[in-house]
C-alpha atoms as a PDB file:
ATOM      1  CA  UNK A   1      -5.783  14.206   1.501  1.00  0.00           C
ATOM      2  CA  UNK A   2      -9.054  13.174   1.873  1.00  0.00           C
ATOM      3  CA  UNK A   3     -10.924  11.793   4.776  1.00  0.00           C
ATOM      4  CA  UNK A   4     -12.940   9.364   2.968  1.00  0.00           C
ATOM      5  CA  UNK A   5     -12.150   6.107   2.096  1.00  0.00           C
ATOM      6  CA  UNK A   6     -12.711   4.806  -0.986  1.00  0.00           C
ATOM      7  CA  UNK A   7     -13.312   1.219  -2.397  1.00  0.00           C
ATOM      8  CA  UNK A   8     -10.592   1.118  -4.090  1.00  0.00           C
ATOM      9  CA  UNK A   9      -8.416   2.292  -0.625  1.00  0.00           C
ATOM     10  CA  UNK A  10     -10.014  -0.062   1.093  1.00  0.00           C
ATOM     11  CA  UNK A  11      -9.037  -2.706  -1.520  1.00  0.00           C
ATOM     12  CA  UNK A  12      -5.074  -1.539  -1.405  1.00  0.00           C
ATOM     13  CA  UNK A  13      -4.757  -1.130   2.281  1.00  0.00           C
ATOM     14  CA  UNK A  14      -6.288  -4.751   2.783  1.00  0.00           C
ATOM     15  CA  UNK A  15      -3.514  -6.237   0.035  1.00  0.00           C
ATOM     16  CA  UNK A  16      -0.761  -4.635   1.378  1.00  0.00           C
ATOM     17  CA  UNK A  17      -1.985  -5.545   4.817  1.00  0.00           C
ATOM     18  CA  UNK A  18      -1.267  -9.592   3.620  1.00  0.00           C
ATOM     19  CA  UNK A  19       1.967  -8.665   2.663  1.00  0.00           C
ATOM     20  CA  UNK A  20       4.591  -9.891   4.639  1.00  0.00           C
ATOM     21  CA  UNK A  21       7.660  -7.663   2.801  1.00  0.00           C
ATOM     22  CA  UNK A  22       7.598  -4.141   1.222  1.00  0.00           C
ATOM     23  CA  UNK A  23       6.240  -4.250  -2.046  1.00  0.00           C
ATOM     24  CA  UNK A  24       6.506  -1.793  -5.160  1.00  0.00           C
ATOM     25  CA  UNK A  25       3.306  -0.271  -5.892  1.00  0.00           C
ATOM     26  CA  UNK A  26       3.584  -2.478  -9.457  1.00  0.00           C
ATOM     27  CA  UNK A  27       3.683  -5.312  -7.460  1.00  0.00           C
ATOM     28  CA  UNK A  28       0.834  -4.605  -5.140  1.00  0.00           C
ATOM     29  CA  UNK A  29      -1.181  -3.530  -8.437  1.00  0.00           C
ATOM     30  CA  UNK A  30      -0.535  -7.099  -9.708  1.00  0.00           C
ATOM     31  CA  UNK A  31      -2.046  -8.471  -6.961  1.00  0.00           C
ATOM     32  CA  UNK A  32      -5.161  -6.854  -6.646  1.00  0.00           C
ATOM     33  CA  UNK A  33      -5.553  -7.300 -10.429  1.00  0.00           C
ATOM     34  CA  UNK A  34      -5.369 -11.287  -9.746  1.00  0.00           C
ATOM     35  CA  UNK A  35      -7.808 -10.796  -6.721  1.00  0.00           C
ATOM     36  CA  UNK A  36     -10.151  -9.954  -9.270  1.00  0.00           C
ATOM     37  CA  UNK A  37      -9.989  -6.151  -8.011  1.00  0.00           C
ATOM     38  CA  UNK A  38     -10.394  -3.517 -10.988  1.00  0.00           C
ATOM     39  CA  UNK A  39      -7.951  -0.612  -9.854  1.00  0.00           C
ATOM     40  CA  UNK A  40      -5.681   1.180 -12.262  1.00  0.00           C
ATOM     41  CA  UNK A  41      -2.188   1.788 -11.404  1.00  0.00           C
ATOM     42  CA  UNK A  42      -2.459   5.175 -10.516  1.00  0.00           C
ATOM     43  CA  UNK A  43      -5.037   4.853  -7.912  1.00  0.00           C
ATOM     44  CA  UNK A  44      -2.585   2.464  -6.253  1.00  0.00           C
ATOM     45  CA  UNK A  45      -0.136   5.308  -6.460  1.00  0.00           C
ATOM     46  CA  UNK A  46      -2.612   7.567  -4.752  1.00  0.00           C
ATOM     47  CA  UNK A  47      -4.535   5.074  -2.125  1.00  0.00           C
ATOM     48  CA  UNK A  48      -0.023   4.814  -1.409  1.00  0.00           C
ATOM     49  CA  UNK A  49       0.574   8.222  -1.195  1.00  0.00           C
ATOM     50  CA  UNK A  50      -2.695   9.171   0.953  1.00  0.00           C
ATOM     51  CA  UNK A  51      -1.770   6.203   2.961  1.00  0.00           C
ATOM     52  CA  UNK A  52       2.170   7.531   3.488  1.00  0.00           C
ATOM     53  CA  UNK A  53       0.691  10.966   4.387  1.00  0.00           C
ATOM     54  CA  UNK A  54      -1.220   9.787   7.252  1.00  0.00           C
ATOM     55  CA  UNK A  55       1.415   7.700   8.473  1.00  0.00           C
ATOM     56  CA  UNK A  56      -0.397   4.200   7.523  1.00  0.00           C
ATOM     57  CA  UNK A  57       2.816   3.023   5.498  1.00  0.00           C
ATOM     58  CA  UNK A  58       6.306   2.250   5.805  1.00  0.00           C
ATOM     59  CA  UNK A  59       8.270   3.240   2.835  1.00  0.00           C
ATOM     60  CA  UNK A  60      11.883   2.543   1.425  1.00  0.00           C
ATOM     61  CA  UNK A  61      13.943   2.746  -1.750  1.00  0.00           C
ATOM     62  CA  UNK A  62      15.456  -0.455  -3.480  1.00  0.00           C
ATOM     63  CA  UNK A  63      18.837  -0.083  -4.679  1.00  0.00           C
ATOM     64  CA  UNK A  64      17.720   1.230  -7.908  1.00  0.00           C
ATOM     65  CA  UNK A  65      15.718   4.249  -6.014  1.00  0.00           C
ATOM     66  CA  UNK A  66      12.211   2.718  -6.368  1.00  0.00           C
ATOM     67  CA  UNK A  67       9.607   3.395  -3.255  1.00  0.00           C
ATOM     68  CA  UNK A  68       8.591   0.084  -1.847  1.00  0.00           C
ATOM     69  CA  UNK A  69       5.957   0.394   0.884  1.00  0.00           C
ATOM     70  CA  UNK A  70       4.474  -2.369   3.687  1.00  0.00           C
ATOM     71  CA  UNK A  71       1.502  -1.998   6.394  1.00  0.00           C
ATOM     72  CA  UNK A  72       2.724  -0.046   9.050  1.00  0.00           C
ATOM     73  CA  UNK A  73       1.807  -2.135  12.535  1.00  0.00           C
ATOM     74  CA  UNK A  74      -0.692   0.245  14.734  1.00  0.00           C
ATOM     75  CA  UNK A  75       1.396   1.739  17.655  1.00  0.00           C
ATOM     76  CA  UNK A  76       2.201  -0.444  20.322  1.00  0.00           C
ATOM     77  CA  UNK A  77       2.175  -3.322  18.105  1.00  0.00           C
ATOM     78  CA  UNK A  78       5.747  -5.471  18.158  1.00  0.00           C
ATOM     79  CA  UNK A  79       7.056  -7.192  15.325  1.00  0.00           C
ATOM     80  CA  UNK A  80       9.525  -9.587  14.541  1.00  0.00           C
END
């Protein structure tokens, strides 16, 4: 992984970070393409990974084995 953040990282990390449930990386590459954000799927998958990696993410299967992923809170951080 790299250190620096791209637009397009930036771009995923701030949609995902309005997300209030996990979402499938299809899903979060719908919504950026409404935002008006050009990304292609497969940067999603990457910004997702690279973001998983450094331990930015939460991540979880469905029932039919597809990775859904949500914001993980900063440390110290409760949720409800």
């Amino acid at each position: 992984m790299t250190s620096r953040v791209t637009r397009q990282t930036s771009a995923v990390l701030r949609v995902l970070t309005g997300c209030q449930d996990f979402v499938s990386a299809q899903e979060l590459h719908t919504l950026l393409t409404a935002a008006d954000i050009s990304i292609g799927l497969t940067t999603v998958y990457r910004a997702l990974r690279d973001l998983e990696a450094a331990g930015g993410a939460d991540v979880v299967r469905d029932d039919a084995g597809e990775r859904l992923y949500r914001r993980r809170p900063p440390t110290g951080t409760a949720t409800t």
